[in-house]
Each structure stands twice: as C-alpha cells, then as structure tokens.
C-alpha atoms as a PDB file:
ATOM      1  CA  UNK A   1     -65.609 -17.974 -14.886  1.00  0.00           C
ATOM      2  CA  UNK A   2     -63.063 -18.519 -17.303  1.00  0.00           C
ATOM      3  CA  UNK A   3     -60.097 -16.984 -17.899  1.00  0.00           C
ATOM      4  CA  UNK A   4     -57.457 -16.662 -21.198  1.00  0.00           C
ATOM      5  CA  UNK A   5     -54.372 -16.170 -19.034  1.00  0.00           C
ATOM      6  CA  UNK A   6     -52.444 -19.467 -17.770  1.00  0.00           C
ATOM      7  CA  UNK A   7     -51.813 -20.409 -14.445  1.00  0.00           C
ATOM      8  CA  UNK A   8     -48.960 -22.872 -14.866  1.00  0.00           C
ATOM      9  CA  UNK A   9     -47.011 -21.034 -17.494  1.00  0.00           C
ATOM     10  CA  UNK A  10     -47.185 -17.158 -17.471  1.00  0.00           C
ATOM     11  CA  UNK A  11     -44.422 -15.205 -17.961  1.00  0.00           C
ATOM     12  CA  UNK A  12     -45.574 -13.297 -14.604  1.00  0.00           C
ATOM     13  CA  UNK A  13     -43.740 -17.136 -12.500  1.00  0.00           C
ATOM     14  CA  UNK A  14     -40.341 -16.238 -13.886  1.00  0.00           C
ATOM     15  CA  UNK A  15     -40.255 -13.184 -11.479  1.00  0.00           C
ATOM     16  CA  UNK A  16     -39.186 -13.178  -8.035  1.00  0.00           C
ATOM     17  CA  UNK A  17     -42.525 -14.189  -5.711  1.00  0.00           C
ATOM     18  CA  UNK A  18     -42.411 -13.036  -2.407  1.00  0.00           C
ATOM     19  CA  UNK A  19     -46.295 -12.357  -2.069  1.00  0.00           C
ATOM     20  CA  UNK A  20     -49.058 -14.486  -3.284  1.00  0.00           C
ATOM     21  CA  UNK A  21     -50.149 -13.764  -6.650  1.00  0.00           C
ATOM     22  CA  UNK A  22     -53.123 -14.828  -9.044  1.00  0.00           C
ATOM     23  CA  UNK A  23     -51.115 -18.046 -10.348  1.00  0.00           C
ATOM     24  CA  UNK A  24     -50.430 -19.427  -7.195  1.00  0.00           C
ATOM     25  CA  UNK A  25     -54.057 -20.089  -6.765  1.00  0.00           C
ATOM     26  CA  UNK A  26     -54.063 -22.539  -9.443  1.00  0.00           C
ATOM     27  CA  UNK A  27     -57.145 -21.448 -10.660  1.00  0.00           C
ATOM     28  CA  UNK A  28     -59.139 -22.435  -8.010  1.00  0.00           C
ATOM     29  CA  UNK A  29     -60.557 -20.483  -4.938  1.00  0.00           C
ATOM     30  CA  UNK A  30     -58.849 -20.798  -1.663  1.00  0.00           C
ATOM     31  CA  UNK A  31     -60.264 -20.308   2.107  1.00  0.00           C
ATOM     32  CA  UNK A  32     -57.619 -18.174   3.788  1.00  0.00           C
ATOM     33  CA  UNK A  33     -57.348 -17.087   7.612  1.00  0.00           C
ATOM     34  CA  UNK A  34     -55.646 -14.168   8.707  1.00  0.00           C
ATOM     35  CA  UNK A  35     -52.982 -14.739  11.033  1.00  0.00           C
ATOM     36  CA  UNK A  36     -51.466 -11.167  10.846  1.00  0.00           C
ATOM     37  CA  UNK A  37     -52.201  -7.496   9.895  1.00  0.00           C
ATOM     38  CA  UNK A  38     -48.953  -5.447   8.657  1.00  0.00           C
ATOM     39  CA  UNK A  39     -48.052  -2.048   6.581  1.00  0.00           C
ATOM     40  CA  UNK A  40     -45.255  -2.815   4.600  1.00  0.00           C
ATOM     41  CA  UNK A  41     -42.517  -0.943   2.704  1.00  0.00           C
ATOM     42  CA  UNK A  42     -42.518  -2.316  -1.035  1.00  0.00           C
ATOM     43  CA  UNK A  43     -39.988  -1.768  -3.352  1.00  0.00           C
ATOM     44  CA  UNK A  44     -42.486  -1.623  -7.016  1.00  0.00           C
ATOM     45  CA  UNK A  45     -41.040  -1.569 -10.134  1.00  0.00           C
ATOM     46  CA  UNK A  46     -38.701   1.126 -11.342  1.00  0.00           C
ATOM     47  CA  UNK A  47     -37.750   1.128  -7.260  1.00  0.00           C
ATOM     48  CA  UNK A  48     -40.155   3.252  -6.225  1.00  0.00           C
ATOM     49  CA  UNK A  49     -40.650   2.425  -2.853  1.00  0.00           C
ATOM     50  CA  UNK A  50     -44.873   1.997  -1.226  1.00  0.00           C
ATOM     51  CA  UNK A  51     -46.332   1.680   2.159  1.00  0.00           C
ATOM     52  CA  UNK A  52     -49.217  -1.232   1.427  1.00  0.00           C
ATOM     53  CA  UNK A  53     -51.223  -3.245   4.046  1.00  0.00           C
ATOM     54  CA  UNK A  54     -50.189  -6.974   3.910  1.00  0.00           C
ATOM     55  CA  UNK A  55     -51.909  -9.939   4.970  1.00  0.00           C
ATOM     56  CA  UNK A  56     -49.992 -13.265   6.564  1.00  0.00           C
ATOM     57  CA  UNK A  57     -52.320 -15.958   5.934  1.00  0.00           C
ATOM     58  CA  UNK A  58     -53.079 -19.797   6.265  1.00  0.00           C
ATOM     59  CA  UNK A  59     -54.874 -21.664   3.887  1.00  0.00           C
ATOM     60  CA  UNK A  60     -57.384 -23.792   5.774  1.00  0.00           C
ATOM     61  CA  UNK A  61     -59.188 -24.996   2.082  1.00  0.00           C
ATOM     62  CA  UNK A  62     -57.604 -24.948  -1.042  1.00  0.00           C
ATOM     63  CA  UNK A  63     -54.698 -26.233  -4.120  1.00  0.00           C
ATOM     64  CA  UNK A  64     -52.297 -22.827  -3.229  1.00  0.00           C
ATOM     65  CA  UNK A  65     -48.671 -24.848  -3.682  1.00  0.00           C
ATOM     66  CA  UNK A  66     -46.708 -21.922  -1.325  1.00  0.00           C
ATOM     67  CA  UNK A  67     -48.866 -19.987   1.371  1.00  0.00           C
ATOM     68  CA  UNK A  68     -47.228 -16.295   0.797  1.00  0.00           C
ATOM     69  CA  UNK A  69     -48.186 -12.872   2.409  1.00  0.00           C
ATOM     70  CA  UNK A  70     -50.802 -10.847   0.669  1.00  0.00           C
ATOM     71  CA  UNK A  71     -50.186  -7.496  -0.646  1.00  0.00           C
ATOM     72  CA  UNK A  72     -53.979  -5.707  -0.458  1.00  0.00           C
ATOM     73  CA  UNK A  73     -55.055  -3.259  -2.965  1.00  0.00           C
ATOM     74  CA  UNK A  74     -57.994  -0.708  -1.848  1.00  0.00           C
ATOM     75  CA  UNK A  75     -60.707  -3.122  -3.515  1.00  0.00           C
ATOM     76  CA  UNK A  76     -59.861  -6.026  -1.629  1.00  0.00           C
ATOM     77  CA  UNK A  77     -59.293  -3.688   1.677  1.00  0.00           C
ATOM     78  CA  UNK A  78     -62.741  -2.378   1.113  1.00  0.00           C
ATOM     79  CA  UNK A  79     -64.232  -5.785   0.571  1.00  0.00           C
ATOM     80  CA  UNK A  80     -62.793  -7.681   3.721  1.00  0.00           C
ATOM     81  CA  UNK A  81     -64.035  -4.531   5.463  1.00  0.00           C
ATOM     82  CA  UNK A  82     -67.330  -5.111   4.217  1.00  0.00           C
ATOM     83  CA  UNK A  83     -67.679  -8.272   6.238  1.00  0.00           C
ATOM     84  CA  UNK A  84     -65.010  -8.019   9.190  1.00  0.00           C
ATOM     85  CA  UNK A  85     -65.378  -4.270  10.376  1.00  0.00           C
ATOM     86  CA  UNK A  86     -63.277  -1.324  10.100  1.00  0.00           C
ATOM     87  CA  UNK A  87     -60.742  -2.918  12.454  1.00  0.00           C
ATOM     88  CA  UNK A  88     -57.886  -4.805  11.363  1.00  0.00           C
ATOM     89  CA  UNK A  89     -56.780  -5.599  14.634  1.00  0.00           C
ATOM     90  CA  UNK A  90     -59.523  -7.626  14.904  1.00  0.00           C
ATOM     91  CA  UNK A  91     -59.367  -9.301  11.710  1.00  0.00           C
ATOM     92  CA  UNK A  92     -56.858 -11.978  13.242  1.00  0.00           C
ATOM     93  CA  UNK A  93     -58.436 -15.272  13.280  1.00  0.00           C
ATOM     94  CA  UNK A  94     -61.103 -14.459  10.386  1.00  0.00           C
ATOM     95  CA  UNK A  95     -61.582 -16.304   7.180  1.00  0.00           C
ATOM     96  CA  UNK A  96     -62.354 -15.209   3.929  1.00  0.00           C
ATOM     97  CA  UNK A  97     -62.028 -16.550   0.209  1.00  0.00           C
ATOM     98  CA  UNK A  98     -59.642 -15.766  -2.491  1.00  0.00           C
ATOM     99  CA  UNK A  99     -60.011 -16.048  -6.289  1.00  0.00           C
ATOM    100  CA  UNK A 100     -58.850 -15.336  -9.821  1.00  0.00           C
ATOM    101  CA  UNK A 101     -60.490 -12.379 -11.755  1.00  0.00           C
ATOM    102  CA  UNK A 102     -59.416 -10.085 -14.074  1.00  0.00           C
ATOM    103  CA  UNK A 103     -59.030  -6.084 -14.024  1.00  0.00           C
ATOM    104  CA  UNK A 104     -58.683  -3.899 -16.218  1.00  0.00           C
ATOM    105  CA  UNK A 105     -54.598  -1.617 -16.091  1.00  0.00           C
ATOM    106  CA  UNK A 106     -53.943   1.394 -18.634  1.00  0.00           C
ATOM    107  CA  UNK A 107     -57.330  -0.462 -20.236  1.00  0.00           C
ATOM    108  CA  UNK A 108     -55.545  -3.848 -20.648  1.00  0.00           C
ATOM    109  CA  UNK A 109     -57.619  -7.008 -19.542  1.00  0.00           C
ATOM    110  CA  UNK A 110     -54.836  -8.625 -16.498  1.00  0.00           C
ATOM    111  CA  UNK A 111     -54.903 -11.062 -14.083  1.00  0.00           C
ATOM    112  CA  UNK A 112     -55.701 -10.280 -10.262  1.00  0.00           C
ATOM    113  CA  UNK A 113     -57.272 -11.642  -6.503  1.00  0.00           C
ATOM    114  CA  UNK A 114     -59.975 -10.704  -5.862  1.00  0.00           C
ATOM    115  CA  UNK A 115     -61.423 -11.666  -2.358  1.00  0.00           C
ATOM    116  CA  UNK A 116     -65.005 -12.833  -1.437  1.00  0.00           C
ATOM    117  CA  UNK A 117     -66.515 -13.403   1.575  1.00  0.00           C
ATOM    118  CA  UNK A 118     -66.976 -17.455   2.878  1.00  0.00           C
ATOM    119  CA  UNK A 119     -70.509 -19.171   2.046  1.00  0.00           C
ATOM    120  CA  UNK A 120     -71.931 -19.962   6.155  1.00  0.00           C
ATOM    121  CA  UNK A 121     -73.019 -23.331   6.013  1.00  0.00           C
ATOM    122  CA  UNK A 122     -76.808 -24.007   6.795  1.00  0.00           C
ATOM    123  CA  UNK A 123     -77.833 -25.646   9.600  1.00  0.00           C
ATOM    124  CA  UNK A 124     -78.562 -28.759   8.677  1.00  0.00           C
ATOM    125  CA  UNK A 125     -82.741 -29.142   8.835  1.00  0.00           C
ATOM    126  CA  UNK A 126     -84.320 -31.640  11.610  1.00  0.00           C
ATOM    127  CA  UNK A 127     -85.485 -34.557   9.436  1.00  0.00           C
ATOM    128  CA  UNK A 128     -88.200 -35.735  11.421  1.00  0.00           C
ATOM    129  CA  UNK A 129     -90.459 -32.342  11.410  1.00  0.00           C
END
C-alpha cells in the first residue's frame, strides 16, 4: 500500500522523538520482539499528562534507523492480544510485525503503526515423496 505522506521529510521529524513513530519505519515493515511490558506517564500535547502501555522492543528484521519504545494505542493492544493472549507478562520474548497505515483523526487521513502478526514459515516439503 501506498501512502501520500513522506517518510524522510515530514514536518512530524522536527519534533522531539522519544517513542517510535510511523517515519522511523522508513516505509517498510519491521519484525520487532518485545523485551519489556510498561504503563507509562506521558506528558501529550497541551501537558496533559496519560497513563499508556509501552512496549521496549528489538528489531530482529527490518530498515528502523533508532530502535525506540512503543507507545500502544487500544487497536494495536487488541491486535497483539489477538495472537499472544491476554497476558502481557508473558508477551516478553514474542515477535510481531510493525507497519505504516493510515487512520483517520477529527476525519483527517494521518499517518500511524499499525501492528500485524509474523507470517510462520512452512515447513519446508520432503522432496523425494
């Protein structure tokens, strides 16, 4: 999928980054493992201060530049607990992919991560059957 908003030169890269965001992907999808499970005090804009889970990763495939904590919104939340269980705690260790997409804010088309979970290879089929 393609998408109109620019990865290398967005207006969005002059702002402080300490989480990941949708540029530092580069526009490509990224395997990610989680290496920890937090609830975090954010400061938003305007100052008004939010408790939101945040994930420490590692990229294990993938062109992300920085490696940077991941602020989850309910949608991704509800997505890695699709495929890991209920339980963060035991998220620690597990992969899954992240992407570009858009959403849709006060009906405005913007830029977001969304996360997906990894393909499982296929055994590889016995070639002399």
């Amino acid at each position: 999928m393609s998408h109109p908003f620019d990865h290398q030169d967005d207006f969005e890269r002059l702002f402080d980054q300490n989480f990941l965001r949708w540029f530092h992907l580069n526009g490509k999808p990224a395997l990610m493992e989680i290496v920890k499970v937090t609830r975090e005090e954010l400061t938003l804009r305007g100052g008004v201060k939010k408790k939101s889970p945040v994930i420490s990763v590692k990229q294990i495939q993938g062109a992300i530049e920085s490696v940077k904590p991941f602020v989850m919104n309910r949608t991704n939340m509800e997505e890695l607990a699709r495929f890991l269980g209920r339980k963060p705690s035991d998220w620690v260790g597990k992969q899954f992919v992240v992407f570009q997409d858009e959403t849709k804010l006060k009906g405005v088309a913007v830029p977001c991560i969304r996360i997906r979970e990894p393909q499982r290879q296929q055994p590889a089929k016995d070639a002399a059957k």
